[in-house]
C-alpha atoms as a PDB file:
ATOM      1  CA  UNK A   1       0.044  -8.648   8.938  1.00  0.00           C
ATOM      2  CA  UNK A   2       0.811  -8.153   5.566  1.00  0.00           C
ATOM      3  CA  UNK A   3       3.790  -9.850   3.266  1.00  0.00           C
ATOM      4  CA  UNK A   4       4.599  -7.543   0.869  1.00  0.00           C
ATOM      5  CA  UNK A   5       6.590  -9.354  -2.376  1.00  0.00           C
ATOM      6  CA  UNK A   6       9.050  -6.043  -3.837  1.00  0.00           C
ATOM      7  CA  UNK A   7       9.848  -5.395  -7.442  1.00  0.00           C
ATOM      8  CA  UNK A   8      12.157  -2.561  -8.010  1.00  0.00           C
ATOM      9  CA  UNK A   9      12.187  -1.455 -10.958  1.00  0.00           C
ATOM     10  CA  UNK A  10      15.472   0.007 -12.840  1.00  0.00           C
ATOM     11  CA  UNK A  11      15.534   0.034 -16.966  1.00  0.00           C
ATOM     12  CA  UNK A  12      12.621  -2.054 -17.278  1.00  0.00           C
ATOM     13  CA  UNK A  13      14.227  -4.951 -15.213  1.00  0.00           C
ATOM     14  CA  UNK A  14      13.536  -6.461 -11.699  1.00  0.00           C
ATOM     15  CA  UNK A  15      16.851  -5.551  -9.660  1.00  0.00           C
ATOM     16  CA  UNK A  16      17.449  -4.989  -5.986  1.00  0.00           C
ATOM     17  CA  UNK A  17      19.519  -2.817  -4.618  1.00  0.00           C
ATOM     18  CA  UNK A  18      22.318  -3.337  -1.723  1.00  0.00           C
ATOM     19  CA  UNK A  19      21.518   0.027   0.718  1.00  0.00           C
ATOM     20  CA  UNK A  20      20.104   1.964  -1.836  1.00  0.00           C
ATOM     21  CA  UNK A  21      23.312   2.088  -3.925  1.00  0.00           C
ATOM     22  CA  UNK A  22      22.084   2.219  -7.894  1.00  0.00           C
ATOM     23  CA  UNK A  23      25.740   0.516  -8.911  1.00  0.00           C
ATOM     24  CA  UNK A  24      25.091  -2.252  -6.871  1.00  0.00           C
ATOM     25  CA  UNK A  25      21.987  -3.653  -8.739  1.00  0.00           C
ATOM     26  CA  UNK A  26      21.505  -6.945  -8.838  1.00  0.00           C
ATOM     27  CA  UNK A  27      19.214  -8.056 -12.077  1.00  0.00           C
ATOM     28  CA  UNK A  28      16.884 -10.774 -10.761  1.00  0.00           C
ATOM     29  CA  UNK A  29      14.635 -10.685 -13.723  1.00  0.00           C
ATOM     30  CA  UNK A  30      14.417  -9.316 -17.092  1.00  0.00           C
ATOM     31  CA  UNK A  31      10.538  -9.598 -17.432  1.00  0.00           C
ATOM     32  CA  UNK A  32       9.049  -7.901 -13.983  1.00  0.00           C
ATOM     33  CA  UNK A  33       5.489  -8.838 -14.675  1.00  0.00           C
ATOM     34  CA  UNK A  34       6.293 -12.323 -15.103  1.00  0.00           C
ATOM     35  CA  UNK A  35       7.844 -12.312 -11.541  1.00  0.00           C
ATOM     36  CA  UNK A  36       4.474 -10.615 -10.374  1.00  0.00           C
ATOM     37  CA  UNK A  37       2.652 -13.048 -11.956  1.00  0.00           C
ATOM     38  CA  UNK A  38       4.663 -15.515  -9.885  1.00  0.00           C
ATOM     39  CA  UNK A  39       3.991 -13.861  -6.638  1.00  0.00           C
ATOM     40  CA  UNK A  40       0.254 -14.009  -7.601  1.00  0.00           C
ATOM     41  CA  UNK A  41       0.647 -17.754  -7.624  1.00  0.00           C
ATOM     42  CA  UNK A  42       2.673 -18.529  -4.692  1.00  0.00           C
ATOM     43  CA  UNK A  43      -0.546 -16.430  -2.400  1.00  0.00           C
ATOM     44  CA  UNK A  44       0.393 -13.245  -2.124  1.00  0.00           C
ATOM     45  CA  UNK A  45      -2.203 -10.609  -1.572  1.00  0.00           C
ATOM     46  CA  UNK A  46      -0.252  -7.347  -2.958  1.00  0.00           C
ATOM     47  CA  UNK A  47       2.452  -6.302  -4.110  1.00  0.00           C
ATOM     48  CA  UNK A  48       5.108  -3.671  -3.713  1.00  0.00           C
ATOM     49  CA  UNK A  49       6.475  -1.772  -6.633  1.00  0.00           C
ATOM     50  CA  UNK A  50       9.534   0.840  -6.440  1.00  0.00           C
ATOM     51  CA  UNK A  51      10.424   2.829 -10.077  1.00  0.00           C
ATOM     52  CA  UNK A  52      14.055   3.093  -8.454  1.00  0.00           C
ATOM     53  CA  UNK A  53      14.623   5.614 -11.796  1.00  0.00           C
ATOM     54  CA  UNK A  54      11.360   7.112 -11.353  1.00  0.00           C
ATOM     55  CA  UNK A  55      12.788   7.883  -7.728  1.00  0.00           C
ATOM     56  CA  UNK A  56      16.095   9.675  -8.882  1.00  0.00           C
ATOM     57  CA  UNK A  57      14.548  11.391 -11.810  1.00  0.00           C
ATOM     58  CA  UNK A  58      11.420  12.537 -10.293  1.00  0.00           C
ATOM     59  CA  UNK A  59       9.003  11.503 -12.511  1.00  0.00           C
ATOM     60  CA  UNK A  60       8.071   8.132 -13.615  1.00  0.00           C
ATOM     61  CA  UNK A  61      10.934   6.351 -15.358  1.00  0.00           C
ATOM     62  CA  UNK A  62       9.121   2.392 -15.823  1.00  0.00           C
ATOM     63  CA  UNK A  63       5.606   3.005 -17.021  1.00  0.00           C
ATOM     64  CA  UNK A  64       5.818   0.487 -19.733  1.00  0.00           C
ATOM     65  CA  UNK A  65       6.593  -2.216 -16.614  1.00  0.00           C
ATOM     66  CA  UNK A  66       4.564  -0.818 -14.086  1.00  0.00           C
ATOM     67  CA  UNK A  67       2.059  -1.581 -17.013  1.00  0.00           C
ATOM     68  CA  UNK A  68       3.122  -4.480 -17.624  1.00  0.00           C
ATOM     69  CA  UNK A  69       2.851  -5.581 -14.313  1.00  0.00           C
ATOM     70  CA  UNK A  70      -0.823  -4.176 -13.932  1.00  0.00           C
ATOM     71  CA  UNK A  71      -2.097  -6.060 -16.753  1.00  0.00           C
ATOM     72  CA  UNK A  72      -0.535  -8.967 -15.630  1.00  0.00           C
ATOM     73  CA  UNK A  73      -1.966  -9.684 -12.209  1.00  0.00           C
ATOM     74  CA  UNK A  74      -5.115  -8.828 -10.166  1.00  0.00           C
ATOM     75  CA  UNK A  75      -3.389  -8.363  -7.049  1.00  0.00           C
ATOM     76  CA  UNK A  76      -3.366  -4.877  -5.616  1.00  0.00           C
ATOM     77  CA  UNK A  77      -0.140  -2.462  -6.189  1.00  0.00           C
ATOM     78  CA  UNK A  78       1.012  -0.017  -4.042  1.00  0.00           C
ATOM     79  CA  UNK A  79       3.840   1.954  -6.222  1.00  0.00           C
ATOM     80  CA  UNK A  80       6.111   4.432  -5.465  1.00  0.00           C
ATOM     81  CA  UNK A  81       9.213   6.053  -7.137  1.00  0.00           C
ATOM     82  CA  UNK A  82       8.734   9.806  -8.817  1.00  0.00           C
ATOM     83  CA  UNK A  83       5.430  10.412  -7.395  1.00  0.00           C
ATOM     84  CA  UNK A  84       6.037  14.295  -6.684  1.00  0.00           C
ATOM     85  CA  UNK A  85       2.974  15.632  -8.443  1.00  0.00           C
ATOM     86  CA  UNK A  86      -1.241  15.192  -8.543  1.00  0.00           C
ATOM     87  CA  UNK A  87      -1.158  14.631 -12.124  1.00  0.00           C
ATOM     88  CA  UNK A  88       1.344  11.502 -11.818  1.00  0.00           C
ATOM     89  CA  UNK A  89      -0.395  10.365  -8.472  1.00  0.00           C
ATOM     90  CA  UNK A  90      -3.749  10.485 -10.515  1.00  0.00           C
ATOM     91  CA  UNK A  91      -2.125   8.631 -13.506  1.00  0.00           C
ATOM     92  CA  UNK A  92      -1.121   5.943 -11.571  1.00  0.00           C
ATOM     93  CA  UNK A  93      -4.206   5.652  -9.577  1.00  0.00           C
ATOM     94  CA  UNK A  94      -6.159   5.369 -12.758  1.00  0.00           C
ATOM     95  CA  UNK A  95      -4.155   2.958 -14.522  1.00  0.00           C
ATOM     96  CA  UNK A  96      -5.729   0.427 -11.675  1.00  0.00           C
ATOM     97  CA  UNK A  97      -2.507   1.215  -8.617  1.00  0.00           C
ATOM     98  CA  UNK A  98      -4.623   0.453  -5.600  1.00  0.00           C
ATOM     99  CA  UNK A  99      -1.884   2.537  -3.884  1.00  0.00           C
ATOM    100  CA  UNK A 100       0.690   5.379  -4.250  1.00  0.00           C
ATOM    101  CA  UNK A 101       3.119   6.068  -1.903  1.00  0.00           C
ATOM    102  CA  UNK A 102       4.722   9.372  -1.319  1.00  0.00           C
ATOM    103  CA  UNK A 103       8.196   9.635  -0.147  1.00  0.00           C
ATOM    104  CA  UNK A 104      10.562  12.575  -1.149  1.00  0.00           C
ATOM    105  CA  UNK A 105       7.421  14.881  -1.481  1.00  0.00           C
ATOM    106  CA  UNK A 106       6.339  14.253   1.776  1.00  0.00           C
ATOM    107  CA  UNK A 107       9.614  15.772   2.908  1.00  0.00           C
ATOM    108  CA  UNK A 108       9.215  18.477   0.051  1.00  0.00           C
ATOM    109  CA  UNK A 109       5.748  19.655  -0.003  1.00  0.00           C
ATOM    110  CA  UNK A 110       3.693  18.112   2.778  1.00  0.00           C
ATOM    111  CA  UNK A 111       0.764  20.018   1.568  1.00  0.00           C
ATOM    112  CA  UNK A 112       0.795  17.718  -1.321  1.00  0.00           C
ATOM    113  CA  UNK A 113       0.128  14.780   0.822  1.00  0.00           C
ATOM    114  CA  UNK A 114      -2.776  16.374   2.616  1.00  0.00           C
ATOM    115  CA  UNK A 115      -4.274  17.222  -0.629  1.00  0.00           C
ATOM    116  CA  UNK A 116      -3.965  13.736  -2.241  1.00  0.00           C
ATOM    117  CA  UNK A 117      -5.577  11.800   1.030  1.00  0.00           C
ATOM    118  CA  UNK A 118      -7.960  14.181   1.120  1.00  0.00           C
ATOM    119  CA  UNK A 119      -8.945  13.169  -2.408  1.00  0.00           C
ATOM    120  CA  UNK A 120      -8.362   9.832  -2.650  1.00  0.00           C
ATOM    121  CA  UNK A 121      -8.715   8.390   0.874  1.00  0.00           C
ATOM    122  CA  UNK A 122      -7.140   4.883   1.919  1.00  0.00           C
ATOM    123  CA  UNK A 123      -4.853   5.250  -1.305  1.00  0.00           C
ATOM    124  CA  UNK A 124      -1.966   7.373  -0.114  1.00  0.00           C
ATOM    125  CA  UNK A 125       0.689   6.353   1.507  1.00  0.00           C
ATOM    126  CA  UNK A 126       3.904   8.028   2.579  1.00  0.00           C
ATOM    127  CA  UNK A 127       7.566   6.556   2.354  1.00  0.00           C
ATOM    128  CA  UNK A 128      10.031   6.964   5.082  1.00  0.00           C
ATOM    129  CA  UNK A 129      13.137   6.098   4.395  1.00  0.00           C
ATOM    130  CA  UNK A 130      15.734   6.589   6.948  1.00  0.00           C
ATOM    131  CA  UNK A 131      19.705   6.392   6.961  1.00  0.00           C
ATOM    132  CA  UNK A 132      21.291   7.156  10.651  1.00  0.00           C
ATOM    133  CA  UNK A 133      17.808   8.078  11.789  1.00  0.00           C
ATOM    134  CA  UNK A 134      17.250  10.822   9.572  1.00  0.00           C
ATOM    135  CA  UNK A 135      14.851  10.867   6.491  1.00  0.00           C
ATOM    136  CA  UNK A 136      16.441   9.977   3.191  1.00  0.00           C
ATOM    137  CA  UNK A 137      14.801  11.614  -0.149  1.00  0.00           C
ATOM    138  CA  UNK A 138      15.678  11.638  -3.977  1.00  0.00           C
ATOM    139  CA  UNK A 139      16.020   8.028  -3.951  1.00  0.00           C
ATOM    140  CA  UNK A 140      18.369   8.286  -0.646  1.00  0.00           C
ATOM    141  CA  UNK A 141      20.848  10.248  -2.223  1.00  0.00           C
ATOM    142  CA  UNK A 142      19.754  13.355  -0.234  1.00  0.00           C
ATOM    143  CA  UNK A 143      19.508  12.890   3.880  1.00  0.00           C
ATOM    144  CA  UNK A 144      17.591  15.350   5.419  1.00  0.00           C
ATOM    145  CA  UNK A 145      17.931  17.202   9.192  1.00  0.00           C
ATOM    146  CA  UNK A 146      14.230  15.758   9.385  1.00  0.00           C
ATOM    147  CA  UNK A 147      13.995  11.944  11.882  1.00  0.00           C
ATOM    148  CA  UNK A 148      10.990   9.539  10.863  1.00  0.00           C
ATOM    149  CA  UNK A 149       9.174  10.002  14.054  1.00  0.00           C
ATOM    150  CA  UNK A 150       8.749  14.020  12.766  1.00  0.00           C
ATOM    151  CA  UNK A 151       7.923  13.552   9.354  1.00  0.00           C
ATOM    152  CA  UNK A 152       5.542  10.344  10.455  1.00  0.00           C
ATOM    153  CA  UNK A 153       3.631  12.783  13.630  1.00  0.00           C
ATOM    154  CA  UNK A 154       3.148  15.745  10.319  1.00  0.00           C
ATOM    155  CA  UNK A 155       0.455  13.012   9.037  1.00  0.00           C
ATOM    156  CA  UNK A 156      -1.288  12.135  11.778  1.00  0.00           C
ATOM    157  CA  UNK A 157      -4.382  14.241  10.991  1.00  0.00           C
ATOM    158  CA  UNK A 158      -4.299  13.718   6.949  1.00  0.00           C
ATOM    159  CA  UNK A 159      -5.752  10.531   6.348  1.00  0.00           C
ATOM    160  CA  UNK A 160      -2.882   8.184   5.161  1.00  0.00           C
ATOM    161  CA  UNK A 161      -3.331   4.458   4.463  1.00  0.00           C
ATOM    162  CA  UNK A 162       0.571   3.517   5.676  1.00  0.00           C
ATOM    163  CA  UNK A 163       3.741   4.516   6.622  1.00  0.00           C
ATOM    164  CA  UNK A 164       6.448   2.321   4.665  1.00  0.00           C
ATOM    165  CA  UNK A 165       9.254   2.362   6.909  1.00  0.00           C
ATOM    166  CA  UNK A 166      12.659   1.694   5.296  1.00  0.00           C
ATOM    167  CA  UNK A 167      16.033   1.311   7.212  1.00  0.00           C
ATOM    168  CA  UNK A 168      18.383   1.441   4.578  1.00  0.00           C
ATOM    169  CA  UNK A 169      21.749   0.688   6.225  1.00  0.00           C
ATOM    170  CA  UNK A 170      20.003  -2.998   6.108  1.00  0.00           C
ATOM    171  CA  UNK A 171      18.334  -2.674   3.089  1.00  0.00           C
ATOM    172  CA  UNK A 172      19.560  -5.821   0.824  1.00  0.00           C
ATOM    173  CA  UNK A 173      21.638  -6.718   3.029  1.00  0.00           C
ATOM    174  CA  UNK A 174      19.551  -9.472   4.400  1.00  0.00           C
ATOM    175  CA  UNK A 175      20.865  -8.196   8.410  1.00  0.00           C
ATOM    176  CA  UNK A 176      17.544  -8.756   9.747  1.00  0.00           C
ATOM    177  CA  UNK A 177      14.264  -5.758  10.226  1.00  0.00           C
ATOM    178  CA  UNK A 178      15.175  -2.917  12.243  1.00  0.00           C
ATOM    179  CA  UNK A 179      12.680  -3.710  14.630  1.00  0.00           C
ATOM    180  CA  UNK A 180      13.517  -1.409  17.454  1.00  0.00           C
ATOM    181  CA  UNK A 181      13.124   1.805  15.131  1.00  0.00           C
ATOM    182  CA  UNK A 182      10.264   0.953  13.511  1.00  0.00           C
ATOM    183  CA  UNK A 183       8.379  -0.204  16.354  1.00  0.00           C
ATOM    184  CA  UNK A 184       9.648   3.739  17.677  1.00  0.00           C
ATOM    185  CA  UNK A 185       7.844   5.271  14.768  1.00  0.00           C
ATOM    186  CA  UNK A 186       4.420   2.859  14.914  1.00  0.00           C
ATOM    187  CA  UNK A 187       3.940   3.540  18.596  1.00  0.00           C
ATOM    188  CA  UNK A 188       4.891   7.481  17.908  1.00  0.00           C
ATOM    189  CA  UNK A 189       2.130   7.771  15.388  1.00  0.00           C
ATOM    190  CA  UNK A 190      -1.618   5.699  14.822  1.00  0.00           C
ATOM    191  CA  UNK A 191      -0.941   5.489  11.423  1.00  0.00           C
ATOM    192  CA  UNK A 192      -0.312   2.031  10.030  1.00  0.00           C
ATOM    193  CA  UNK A 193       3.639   1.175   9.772  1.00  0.00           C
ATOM    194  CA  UNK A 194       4.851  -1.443   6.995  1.00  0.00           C
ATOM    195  CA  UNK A 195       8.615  -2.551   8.204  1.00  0.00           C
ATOM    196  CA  UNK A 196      10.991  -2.456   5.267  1.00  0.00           C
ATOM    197  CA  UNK A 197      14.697  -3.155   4.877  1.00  0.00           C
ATOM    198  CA  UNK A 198      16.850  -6.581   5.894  1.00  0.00           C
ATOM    199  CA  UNK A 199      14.132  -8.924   6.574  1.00  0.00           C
ATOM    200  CA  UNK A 200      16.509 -12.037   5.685  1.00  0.00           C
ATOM    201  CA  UNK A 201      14.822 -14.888   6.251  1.00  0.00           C
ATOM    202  CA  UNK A 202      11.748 -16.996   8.069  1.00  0.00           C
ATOM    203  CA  UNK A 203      13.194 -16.385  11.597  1.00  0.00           C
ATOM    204  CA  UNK A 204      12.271 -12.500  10.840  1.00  0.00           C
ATOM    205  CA  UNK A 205       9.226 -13.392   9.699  1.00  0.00           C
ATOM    206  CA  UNK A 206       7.975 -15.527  12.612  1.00  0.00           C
ATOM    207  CA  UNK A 207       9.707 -12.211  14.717  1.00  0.00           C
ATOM    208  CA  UNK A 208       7.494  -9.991  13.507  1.00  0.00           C
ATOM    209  CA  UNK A 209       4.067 -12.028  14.281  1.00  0.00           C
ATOM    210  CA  UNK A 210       5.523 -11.355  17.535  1.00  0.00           C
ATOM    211  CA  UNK A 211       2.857  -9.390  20.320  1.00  0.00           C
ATOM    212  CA  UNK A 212       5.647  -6.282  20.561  1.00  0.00           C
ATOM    213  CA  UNK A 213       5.023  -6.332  16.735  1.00  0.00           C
ATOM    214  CA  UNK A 214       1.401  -6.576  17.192  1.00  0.00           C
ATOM    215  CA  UNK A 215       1.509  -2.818  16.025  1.00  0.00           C
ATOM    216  CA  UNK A 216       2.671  -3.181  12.512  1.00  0.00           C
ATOM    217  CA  UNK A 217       0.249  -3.627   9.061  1.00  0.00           C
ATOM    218  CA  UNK A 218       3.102  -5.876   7.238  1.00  0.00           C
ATOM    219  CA  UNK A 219       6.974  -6.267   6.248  1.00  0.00           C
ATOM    220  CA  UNK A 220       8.342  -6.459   2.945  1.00  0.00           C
ATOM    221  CA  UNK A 221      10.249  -8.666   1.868  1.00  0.00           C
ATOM    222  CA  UNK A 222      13.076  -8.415  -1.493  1.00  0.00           C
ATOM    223  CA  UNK A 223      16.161  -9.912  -2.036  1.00  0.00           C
ATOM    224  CA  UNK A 224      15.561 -12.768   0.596  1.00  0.00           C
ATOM    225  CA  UNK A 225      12.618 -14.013  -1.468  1.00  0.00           C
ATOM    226  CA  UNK A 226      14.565 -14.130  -4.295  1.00  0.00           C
ATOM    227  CA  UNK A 227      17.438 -15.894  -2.779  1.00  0.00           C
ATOM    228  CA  UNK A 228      15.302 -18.324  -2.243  1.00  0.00           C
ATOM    229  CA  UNK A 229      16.028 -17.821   1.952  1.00  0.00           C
ATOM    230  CA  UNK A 230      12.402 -17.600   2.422  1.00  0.00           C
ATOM    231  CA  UNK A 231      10.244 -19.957   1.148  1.00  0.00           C
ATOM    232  CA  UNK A 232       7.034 -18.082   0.021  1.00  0.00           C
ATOM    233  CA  UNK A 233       4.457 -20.481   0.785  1.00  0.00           C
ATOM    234  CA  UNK A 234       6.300 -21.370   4.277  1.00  0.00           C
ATOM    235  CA  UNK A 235       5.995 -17.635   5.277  1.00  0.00           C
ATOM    236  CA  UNK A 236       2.788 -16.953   3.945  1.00  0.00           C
ATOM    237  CA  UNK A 237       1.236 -20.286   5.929  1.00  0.00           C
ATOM    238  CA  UNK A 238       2.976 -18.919   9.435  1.00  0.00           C
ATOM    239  CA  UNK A 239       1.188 -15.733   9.023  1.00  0.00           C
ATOM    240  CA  UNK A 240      -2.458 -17.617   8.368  1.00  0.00           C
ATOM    241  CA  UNK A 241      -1.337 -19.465  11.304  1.00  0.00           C
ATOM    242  CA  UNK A 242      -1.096 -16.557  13.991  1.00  0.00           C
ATOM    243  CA  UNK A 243      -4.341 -14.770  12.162  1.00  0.00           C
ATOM    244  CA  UNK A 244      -6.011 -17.662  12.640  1.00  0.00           C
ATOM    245  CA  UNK A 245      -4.751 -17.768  16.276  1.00  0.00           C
ATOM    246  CA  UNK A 246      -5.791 -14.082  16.771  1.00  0.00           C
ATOM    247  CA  UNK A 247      -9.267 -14.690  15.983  1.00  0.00           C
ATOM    248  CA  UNK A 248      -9.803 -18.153  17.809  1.00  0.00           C
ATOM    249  CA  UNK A 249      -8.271 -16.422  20.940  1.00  0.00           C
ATOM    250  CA  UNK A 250     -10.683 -13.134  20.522  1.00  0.00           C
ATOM    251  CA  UNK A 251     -13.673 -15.681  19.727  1.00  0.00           C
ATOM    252  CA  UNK A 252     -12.805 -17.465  22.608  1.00  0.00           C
ATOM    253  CA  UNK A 253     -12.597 -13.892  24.862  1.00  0.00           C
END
């Protein structure tokens, strides 16, 4: 179980955003890869970076920060946001991303996503982001007829690191993980599923080291963290503590 720390990313500042809405931004930093440089310090182990512009636009929109960020810290990134093309996916990847993810063009051209695991295995990852249980592309302005479950089962045979499952009626909204659905797409597919959107505070964090939630790779976690609603090193410490559970109990078996 991973703990994702998010930076979104909108005119070169570290906002998040309340259900996806762009005129509800909320500035939390003016100097992103200062705040990664933070997370680097407090123990995470990656981060998770959204060009929110990059996302509408369809291209990259915060290269100079995503640069930033990069030169910054060591951790690994995985970075999506206005990834629609093998050039821009390549960019990135050689730049030092450890991971690009892949949402409205895994909707769009599917074919793309088959082609860019194919080449760069265990560095591709697709975004689902869901609103009424239908996919959500074009930085969730556009819903499509498509549910996560469908677009999740169309990768089953491609190679992808992770699904990054987003419910964003909760999104930064701090209402808690939509665990229900996204335990519904992990068991529907054997891909990896990172739960995204709502996680609000430790209690959601000690719910997801659950055994139902056994299934998961990680959560991520945004405006909470910088509410200061979770503490970092608090959350980070429960999830040693349930690894290092795991792996006394399968020692001991």
């Amino acid at each position: 179980m991973i703990l994702f720390p998010a930076i979104d990313l909108k005119e070169g500042r570290c906002v998040r955003l309340v259900q996806g809405d762009m005129a509800q931004a909320i500035v939390f930093s003016d100097d992103p890869a200062a705040q990664a440089a933070v997370f680097e310090e407090q123990g995470f182990s990656w981060l998770h970076v959204v060009d929110l512009d990059g996302a509408f636009a369809g291209a990259p929109m915060n290269a100079a920060a995503v640069d930033a960020i990069l030169a910054r810290t060591k951790l690994p990134v995985q970075l999506g946001g206005g990834i629609r093309e093998m050039k821009t996916l390549e960019a990135w990847l050689a730049k030092g991303v450890s991971r690009v993810i892949i949402g409205t063009a895994a909707v769009r051209d599917p074919a793309f996503v088959h082609e860019a695991a194919r080449l760069y295995p265990g560095k591709i990852a697709v975004g689902i982001d869901a609103k009424d249980g239908r996919v959500a592309v074009e930085g969730w302005a556009t819903t499509s007829s498509m549910t996560a479950e469908e677009l999740g089962r169309r990768f089953e045979d491609a190679g992808v690191a992770a699904i990054i499952y987003t419910d964003i009626a909760r999104d930064g909204i701090l209402k808690g993980l939509n665990i229900e659905m996204t335990l519904g797409l992990a068991k529907a597919v054997t891909i990896p599923v990172i739960a995204s959107g709502g996680l609000a505070s430790i209690d959601d964090v000690h719910r997801i080291l659950e055994p139902d939630c056994a299934l998961l790779a990680g959560a991520i976690t945004g405006r909470a963290l910088y509410d200061g609603r979770i503490d970092p090193r608090e959350a980070l410490a429960a999830i040693a503590k349930a690894k290092a559970g795991k792996t006394k109990g399968g020692a001991a078996a």
